[in-house]
Protein backbone atom coordinates (compact mmCIF):
# COMPACT_ATOMS: atom_id res chain seq x y z
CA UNK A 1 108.62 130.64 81.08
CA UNK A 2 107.99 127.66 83.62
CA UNK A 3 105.34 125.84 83.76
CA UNK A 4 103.61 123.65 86.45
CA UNK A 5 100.77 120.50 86.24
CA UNK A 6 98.29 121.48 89.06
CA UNK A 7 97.23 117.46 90.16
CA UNK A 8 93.37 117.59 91.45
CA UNK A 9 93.67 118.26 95.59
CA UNK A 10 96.19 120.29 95.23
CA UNK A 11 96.99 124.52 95.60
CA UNK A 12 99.54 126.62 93.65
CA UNK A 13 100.36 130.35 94.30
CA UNK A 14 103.00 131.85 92.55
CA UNK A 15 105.00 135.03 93.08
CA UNK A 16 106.81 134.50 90.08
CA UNK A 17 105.88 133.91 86.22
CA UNK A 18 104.67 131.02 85.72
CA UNK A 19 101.82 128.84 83.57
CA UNK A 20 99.64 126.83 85.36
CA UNK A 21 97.56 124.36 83.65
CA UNK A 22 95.10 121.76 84.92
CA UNK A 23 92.08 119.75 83.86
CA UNK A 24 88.98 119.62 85.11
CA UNK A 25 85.77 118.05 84.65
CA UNK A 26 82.68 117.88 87.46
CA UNK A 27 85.98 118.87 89.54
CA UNK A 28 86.29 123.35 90.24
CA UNK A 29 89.03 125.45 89.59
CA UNK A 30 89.24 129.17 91.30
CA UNK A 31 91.60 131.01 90.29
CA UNK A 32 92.26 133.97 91.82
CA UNK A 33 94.42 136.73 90.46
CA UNK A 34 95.95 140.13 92.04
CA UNK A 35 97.33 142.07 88.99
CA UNK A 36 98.80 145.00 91.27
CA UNK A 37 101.35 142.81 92.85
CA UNK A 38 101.54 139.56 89.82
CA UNK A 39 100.18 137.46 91.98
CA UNK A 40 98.81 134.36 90.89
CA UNK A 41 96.98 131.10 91.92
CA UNK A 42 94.71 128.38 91.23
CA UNK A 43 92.94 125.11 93.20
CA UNK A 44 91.44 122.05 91.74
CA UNK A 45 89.27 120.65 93.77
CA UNK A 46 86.96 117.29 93.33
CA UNK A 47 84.44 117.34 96.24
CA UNK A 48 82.47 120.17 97.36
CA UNK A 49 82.50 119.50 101.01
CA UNK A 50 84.99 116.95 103.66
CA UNK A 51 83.40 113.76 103.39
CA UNK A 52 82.68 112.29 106.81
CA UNK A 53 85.66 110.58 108.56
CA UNK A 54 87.80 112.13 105.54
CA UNK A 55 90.80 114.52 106.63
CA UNK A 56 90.00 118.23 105.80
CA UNK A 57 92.20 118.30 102.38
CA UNK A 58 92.56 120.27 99.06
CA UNK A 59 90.61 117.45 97.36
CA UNK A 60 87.17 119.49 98.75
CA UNK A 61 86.49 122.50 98.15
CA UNK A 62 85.70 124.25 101.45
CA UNK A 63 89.38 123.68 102.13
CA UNK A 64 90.61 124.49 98.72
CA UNK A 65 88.67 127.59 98.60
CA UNK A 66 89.85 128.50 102.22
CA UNK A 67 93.51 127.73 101.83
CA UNK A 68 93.76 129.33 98.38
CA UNK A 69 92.19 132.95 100.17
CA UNK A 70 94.45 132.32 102.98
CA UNK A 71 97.68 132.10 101.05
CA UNK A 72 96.64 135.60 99.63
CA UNK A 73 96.00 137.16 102.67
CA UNK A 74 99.99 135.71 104.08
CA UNK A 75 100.70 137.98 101.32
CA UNK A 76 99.13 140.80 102.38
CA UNK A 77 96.95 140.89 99.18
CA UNK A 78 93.61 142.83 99.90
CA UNK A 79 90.09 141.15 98.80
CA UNK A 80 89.76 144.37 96.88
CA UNK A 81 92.78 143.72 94.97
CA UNK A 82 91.78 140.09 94.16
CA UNK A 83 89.69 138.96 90.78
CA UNK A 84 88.20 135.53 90.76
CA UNK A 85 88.04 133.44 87.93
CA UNK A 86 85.68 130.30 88.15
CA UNK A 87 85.97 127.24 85.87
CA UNK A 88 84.54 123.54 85.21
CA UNK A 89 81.59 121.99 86.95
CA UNK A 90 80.78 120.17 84.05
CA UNK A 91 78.10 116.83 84.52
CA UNK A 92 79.70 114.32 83.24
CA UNK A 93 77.98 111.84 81.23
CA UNK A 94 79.84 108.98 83.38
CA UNK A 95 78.67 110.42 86.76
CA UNK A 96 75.01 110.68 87.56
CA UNK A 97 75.25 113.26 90.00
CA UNK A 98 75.14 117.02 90.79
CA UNK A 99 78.35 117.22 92.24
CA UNK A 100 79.74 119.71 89.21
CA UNK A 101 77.00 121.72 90.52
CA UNK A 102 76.95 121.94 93.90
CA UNK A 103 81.09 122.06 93.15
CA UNK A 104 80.77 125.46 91.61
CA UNK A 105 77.62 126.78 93.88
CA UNK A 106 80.15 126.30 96.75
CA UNK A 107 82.58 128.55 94.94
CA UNK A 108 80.50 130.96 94.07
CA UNK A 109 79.20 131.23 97.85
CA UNK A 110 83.05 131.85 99.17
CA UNK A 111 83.78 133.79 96.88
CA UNK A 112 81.46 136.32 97.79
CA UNK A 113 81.28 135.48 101.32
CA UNK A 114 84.79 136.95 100.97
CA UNK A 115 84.04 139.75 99.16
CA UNK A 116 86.08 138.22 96.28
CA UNK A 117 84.77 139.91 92.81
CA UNK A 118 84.40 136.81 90.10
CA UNK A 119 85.14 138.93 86.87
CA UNK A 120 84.59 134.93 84.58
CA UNK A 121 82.91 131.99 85.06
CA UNK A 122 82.55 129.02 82.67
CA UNK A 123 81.16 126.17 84.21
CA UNK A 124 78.21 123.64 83.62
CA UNK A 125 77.76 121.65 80.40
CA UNK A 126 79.11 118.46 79.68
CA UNK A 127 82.56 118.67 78.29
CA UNK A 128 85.91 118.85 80.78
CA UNK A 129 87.99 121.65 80.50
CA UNK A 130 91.69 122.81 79.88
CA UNK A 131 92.88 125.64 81.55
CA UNK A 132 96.36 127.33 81.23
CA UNK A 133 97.37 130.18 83.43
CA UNK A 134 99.74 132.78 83.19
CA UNK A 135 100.73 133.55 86.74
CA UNK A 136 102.21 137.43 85.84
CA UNK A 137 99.63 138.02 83.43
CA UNK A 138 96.04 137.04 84.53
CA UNK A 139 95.66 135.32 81.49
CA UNK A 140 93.72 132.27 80.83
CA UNK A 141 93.80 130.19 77.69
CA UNK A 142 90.65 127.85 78.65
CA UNK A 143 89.82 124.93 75.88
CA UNK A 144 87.43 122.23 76.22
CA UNK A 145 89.07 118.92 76.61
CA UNK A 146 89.78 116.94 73.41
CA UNK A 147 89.73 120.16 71.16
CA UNK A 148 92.83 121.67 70.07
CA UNK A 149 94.63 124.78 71.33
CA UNK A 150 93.21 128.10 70.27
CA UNK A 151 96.83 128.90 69.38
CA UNK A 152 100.48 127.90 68.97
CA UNK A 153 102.26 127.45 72.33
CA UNK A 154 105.47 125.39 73.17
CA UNK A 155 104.92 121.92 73.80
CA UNK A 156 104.57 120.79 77.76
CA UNK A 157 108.09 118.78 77.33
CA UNK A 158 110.04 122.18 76.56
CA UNK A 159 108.88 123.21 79.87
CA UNK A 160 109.09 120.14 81.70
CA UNK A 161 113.04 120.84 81.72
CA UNK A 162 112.51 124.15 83.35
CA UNK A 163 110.86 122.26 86.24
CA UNK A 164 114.08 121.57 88.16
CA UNK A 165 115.06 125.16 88.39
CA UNK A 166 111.79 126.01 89.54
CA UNK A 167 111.52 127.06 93.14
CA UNK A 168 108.96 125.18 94.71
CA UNK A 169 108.18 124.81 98.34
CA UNK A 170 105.26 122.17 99.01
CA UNK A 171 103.18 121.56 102.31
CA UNK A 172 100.03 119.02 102.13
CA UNK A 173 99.48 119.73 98.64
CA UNK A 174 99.73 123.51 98.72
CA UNK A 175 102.54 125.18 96.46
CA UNK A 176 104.21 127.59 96.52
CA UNK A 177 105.96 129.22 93.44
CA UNK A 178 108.61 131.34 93.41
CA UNK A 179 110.25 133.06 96.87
């Protein structure tokens, strides 16, 4: 199976199989998941909104959120058909701030403003997160950061190989996996 590192500002959608895996702290990841068509995807974004004088980007998540629903509806998925996953938000110790918060709050908001159903949510707290997602399956594998992994799964350098037979188009930080 190949695999893909999701950088923070950046957008994956895949048409194909595929684990995704990112980490995040105070930062959000949606992922959003149509099981009728395989259909995967997943933002990690840092900011909730575009900073002034900063260029609308990925790295916020009013864009994130926007462009991640947008790639679904280029492919003709239905809101209906969509379920939501919602993960990190933590406060970090190192950051006295609510932006972890008001990172998932925004989520939440577009999520339903889009009539997007959130079946999981594990946010708050104060440890990062490690999320892998399988792209055909729905499935997450979700880990606090600095624990071990639940289970026994290949090692990231088995699938860093696959990585140049990977099809992967890239625009501004969006990508897309597979056709």
């Amino acid at each position: 199976m190949d695999y893909f590192y999701l950088k923070p500002g950046n957008i994956a959608i895949a048409t194909k199989t595929c684990l995704i895996e990112t980490i995040v702290g105070s930062c959000v990841s949606v992922i959003l998941y149509a099981s009728n068509r395989q259909i995967g995807g997943m933002n990690h974004y840092v900011m909730p909104e575009v900073l002034q004088n900063r260029e609308a980007t990925p790295y916020f998540g009013r864009p994130a959120v926007t462009l991640l629903l947008a790639a679904f509806q280029r492919l003709q998925v239905k809101p209906s058909e969509i379920r939501a996953t919602l993960i990190g938000g933590a406060h970090m110790k190192a950051m006295d701030s609510k932006v972890g918060m008001m990172n998932s709050q925004l989520a939440r908001d577009m999520l339903t403003e889009a009539g997007i159903r959130v079946i999981k949510e594990d946010s708050g707290g104060i440890y990062g997160r490690v999320i892998l997602f399988n792209s055909n399956t729905g499935v997450i594998e979700l880990r606090k950061a600095g624990s071990k992994p639940s289970r026994n799964r290949s090692n990231h350098s088995s699938y860093s190989s696959k990585l140049e037979r990977l099809q992967i188009s890239s625009k501004n930080g969006i990508y897309l996996i597979g056709n």
